[in-house]
Protein backbone atom coordinates (compact mmCIF):
# COMPACT_ATOMS: atom_id res chain seq x y z
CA UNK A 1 -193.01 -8.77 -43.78
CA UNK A 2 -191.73 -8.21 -47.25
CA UNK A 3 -191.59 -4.35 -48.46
CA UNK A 4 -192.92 -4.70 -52.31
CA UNK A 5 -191.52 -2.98 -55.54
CA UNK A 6 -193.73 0.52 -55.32
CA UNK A 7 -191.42 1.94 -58.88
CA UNK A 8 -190.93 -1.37 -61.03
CA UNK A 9 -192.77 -0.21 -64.56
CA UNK A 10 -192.25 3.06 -64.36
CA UNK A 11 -188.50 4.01 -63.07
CA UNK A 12 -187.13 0.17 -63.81
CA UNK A 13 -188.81 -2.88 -66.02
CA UNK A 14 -191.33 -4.63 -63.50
CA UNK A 15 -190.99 -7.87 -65.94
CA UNK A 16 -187.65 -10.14 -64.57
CA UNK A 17 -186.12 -11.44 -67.53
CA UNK A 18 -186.24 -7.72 -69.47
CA UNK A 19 -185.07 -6.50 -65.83
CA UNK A 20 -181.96 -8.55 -65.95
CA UNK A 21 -181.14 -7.88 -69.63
CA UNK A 22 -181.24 -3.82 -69.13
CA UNK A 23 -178.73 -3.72 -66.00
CA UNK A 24 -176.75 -6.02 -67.76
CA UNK A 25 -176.71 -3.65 -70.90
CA UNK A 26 -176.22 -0.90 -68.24
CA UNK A 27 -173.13 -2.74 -66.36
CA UNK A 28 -171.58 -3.91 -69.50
CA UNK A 29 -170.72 -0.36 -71.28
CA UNK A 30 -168.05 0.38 -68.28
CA UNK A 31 -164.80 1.60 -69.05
CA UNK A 32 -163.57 3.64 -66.23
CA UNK A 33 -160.28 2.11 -64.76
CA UNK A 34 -161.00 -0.49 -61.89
CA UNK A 35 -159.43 -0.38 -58.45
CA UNK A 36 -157.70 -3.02 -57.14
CA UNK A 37 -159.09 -2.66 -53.54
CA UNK A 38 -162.88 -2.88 -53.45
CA UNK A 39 -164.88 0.77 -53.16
CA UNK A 40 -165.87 1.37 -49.05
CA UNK A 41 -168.95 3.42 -50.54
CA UNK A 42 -170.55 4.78 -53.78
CA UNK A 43 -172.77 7.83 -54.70
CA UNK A 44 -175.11 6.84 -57.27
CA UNK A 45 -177.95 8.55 -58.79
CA UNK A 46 -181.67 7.13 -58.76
CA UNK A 47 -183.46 8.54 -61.37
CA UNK A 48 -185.03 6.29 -64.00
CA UNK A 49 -182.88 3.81 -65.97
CA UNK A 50 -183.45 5.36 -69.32
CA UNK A 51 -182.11 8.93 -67.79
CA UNK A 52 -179.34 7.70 -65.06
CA UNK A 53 -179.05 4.83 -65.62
CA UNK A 54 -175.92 4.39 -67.60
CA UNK A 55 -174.00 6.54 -64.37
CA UNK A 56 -175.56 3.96 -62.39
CA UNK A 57 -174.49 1.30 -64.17
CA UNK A 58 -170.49 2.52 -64.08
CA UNK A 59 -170.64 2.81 -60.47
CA UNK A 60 -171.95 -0.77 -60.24
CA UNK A 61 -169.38 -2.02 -62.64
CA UNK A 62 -166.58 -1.15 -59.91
CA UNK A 63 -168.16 -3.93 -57.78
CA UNK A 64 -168.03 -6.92 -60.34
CA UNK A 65 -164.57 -7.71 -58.98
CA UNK A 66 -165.13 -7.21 -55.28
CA UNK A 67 -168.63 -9.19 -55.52
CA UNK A 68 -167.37 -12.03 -53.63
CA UNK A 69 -166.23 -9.64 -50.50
CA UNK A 70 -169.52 -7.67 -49.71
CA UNK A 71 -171.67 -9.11 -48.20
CA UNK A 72 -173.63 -6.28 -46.80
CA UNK A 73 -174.89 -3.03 -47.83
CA UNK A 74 -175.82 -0.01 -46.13
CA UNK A 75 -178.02 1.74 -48.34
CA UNK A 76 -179.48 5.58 -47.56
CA UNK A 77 -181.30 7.96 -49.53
CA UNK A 78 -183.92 10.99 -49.17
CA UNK A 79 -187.42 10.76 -48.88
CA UNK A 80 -189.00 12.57 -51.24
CA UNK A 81 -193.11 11.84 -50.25
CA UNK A 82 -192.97 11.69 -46.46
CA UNK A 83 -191.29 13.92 -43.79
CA UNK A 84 -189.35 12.26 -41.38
CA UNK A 85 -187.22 13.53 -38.52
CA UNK A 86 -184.32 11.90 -38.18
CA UNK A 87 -183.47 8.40 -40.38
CA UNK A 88 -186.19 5.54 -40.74
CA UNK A 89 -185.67 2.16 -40.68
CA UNK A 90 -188.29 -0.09 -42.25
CA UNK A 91 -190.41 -2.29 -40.46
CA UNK A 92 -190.01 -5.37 -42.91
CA UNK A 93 -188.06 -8.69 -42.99
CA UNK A 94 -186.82 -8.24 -46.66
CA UNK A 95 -186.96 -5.80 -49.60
CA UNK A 96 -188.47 -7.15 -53.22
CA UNK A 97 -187.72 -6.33 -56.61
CA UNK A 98 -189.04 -8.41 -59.92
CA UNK A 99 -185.29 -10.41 -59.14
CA UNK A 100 -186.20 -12.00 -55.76
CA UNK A 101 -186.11 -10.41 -52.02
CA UNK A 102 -183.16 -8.76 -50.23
CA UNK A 103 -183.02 -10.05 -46.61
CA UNK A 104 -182.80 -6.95 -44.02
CA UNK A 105 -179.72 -7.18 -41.69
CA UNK A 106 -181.49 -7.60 -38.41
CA UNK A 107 -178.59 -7.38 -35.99
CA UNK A 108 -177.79 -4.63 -37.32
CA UNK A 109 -181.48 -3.53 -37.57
CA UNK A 110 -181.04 -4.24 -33.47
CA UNK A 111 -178.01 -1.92 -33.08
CA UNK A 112 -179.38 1.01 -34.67
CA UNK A 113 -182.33 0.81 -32.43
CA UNK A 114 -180.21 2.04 -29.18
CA UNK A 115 -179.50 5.31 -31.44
CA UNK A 116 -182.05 8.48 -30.95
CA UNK A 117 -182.21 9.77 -34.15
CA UNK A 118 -183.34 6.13 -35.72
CA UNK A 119 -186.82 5.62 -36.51
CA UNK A 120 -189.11 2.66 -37.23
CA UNK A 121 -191.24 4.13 -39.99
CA UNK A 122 -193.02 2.14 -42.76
CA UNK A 123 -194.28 5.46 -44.83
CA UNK A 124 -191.04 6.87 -45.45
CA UNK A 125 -189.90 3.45 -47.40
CA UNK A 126 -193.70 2.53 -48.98
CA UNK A 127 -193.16 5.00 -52.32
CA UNK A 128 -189.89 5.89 -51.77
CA UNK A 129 -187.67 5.03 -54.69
CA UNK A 130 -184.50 6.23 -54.04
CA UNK A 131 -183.74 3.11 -52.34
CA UNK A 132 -185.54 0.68 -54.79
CA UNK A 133 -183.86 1.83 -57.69
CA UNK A 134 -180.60 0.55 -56.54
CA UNK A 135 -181.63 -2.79 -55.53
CA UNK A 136 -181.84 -4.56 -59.01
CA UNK A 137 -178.11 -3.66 -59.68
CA UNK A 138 -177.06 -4.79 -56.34
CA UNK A 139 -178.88 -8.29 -56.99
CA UNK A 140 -177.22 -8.17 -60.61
CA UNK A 141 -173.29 -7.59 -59.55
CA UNK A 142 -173.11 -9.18 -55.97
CA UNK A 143 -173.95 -12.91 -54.70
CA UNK A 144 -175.59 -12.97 -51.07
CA UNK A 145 -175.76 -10.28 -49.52
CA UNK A 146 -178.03 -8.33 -46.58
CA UNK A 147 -179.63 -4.72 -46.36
CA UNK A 148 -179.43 -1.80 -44.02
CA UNK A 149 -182.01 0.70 -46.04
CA UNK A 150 -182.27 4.15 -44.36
CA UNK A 151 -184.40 7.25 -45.74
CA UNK A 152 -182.78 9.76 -44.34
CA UNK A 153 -185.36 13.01 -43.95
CA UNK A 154 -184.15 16.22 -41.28
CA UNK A 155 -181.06 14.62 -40.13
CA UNK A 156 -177.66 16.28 -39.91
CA UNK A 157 -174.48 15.10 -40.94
CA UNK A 158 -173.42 14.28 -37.33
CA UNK A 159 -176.18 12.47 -37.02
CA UNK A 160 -175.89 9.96 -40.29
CA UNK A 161 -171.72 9.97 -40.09
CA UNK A 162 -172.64 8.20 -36.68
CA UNK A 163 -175.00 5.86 -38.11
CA UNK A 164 -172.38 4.74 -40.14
CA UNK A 165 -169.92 4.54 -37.06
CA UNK A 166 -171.97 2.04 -35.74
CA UNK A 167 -172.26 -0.34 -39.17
CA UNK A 168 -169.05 0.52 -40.74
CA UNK A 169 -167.48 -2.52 -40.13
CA UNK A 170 -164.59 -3.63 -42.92
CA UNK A 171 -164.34 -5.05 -46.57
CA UNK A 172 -167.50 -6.89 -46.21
CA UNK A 173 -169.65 -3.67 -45.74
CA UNK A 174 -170.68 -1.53 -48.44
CA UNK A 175 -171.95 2.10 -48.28
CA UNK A 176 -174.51 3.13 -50.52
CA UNK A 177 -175.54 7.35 -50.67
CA UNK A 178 -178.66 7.48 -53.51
CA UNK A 179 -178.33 11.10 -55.08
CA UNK A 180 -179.40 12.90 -58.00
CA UNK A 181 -177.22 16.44 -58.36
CA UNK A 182 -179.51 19.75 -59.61
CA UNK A 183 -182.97 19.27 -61.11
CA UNK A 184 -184.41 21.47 -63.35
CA UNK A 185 -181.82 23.60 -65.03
CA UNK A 186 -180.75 24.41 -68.38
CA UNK A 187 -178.06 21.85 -70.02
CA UNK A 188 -175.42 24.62 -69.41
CA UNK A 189 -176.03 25.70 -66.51
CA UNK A 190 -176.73 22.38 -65.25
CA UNK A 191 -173.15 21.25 -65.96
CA UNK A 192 -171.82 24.06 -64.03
CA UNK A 193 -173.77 23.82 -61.38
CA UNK A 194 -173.05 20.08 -60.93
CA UNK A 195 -169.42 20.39 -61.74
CA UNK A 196 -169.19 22.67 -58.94
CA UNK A 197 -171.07 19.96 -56.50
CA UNK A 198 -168.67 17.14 -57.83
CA UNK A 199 -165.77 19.40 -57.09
CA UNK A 200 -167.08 19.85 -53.31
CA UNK A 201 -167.14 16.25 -53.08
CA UNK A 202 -164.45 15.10 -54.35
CA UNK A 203 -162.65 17.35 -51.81
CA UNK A 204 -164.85 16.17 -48.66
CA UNK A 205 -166.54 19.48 -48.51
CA UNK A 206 -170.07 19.48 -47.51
CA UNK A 207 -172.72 20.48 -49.49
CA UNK A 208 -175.02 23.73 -48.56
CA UNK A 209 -178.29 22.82 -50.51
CA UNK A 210 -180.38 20.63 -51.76
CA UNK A 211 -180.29 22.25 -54.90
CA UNK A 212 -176.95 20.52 -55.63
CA UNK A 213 -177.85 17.00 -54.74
CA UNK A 214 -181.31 16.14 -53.59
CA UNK A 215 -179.39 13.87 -50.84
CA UNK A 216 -177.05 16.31 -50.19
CA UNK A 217 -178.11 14.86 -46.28
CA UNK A 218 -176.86 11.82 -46.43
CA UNK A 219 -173.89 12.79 -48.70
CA UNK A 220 -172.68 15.13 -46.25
CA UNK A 221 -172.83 12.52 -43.03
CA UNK A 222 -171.07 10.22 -45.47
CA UNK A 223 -168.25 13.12 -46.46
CA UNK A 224 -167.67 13.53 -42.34
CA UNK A 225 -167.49 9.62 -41.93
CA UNK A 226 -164.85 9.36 -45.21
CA UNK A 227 -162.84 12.30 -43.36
CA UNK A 228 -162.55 10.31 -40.24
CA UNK A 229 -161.74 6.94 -42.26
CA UNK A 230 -159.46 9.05 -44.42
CA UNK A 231 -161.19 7.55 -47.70
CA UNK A 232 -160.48 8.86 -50.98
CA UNK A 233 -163.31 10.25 -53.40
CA UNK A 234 -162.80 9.34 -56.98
CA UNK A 235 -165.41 10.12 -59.59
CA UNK A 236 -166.12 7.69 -61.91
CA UNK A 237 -169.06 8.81 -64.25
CA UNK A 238 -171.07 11.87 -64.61
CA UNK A 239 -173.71 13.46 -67.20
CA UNK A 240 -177.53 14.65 -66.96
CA UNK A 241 -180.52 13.42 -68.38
CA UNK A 242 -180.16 15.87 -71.36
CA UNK A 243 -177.28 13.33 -72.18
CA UNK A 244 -179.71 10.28 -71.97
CA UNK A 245 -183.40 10.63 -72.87
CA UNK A 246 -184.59 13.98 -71.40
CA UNK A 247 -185.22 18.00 -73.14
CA UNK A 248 -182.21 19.85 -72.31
CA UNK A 249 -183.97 22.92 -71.51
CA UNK A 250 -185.12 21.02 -68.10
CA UNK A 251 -182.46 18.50 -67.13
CA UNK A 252 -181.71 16.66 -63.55
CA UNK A 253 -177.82 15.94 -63.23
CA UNK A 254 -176.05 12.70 -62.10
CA UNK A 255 -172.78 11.95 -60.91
CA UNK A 256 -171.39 8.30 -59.47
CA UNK A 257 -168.29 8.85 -57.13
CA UNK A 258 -166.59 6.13 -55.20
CA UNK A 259 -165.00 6.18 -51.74
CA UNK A 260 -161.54 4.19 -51.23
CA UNK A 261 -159.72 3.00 -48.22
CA UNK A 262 -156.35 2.38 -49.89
CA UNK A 263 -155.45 1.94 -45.61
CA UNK A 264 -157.60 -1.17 -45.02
């Protein structure tokens, strides 16, 4: 069972070879300062490419060097069409995009099945894009590696920070939190608002609302896990779609931030 592309042509190119070209225009702009020790997780927004997908594109840069290590990715975002209680897993073998399949990590697939607030739940991945959007960068910047996606609906922090207990594993496994910040506010007060939410998170305070990051869920079960692991947050790129391709009277804000383990 293969989960299809349900946002290729209208949030990412759905031909290959135009595909490839446009992350690689995305990746290739980069100049934030690169880490020597590979990033342990990444917020990254999922919007369309034309609006966030230069953010995107920074946070992927910071794995071009480290592309050899991971080999696995945990991967979470909201839903945004279906409710769900708790976090769903997919029932599916591999993810598509126009650039191949990503095969799902089944043992791990097997070890998140033991924990109550995991669900089996085809709906909540079907339309969901907040997953697919990130899966033509990862094919672009890293060689062979396997997927953990989880759409995270009414789950509390608690409950994804031990999710990510369970698959944390070392160097090899990379954390993935899809997030836009605020939708729908003016330029200025967009900035503000979202400067505000970067500031939270870059001090491992948790977030009160979905009204400063639409996965404010999963963000906040990653900020409790990068307590624990003693992680560092370190933005690396942040604007709204008033800076890309959208009316600044309406704009949705986006932010990448990686996660360090300068202890591993």
């Amino acid at each position: 069972m293969v989960r299809q592309p349900a946002v290729a042509g209208t949030f990412y190119p759905a031909d290959a070879a135009i595909l490839r070209q446009t992350v690689k225009q995305l990746l290739a702009p980069s100049v934030a300062p690169f880490e020597t020790v590979p990033p342990k997780a990444l917020i990254v927004p999922h919007a369309g490419y034309v609006y966030s997908g230069p953010v995107a594109g920074h946070a992927y840069a910071q794995l071009v060097a480290h592309a050899a290590t991971i080999r696995r990715v945990i991967l979470l975002g909201p839903t945004h069409r279906v409710p769900v209680r708790g976090i769903a897993l997919p029932d599916a073998d591999a993810f598509a995009t126009p650039l191949g399949e990503v095969p799902i990590d089944q043992d791990a697939i097997r070890r998140l099945a033991r924990i109550s607030q995991v669900v089996v739940y085809d709906a909540a991945h079907a339309f969901e894009h907040s997953l697919e959007v990130q899966l033509p960068f990862l094919q672009s910047v890293l060689h062979d590696f396997t997927l953990v996606p989880l759409a995270v609906g009414d789950a509390t922090a608690t409950e994804v920070a031990g999710v990510l207990e369970v698959l944390w594993g070392g160097p090899e496994t990379l954390i993935v939190i899809s997030s836009d910040l605020s939708h729908y506010l003016p330029y200025d007060v967009a900035r503000q608002v979202d400067d505000e939410t970067v500031g939270r998170i870059l001090c491992c305070r948790q977030l009160s609302s979905f009204e400063q990051a639409c996965g404010a869920l999963p963000i906040n079960g990653l900020l409790l896990a990068a307590g624990r692991h003693k992680l560092t947050p370190k933005l690396v790129s942040q604007c709204n779609s008033g800076d890309t391709a959208g009316d600044r009277r309406r704009v949705v804000g986006y932010a990448a931030i990686e996660f360090l383990d300068y202890h591993d």
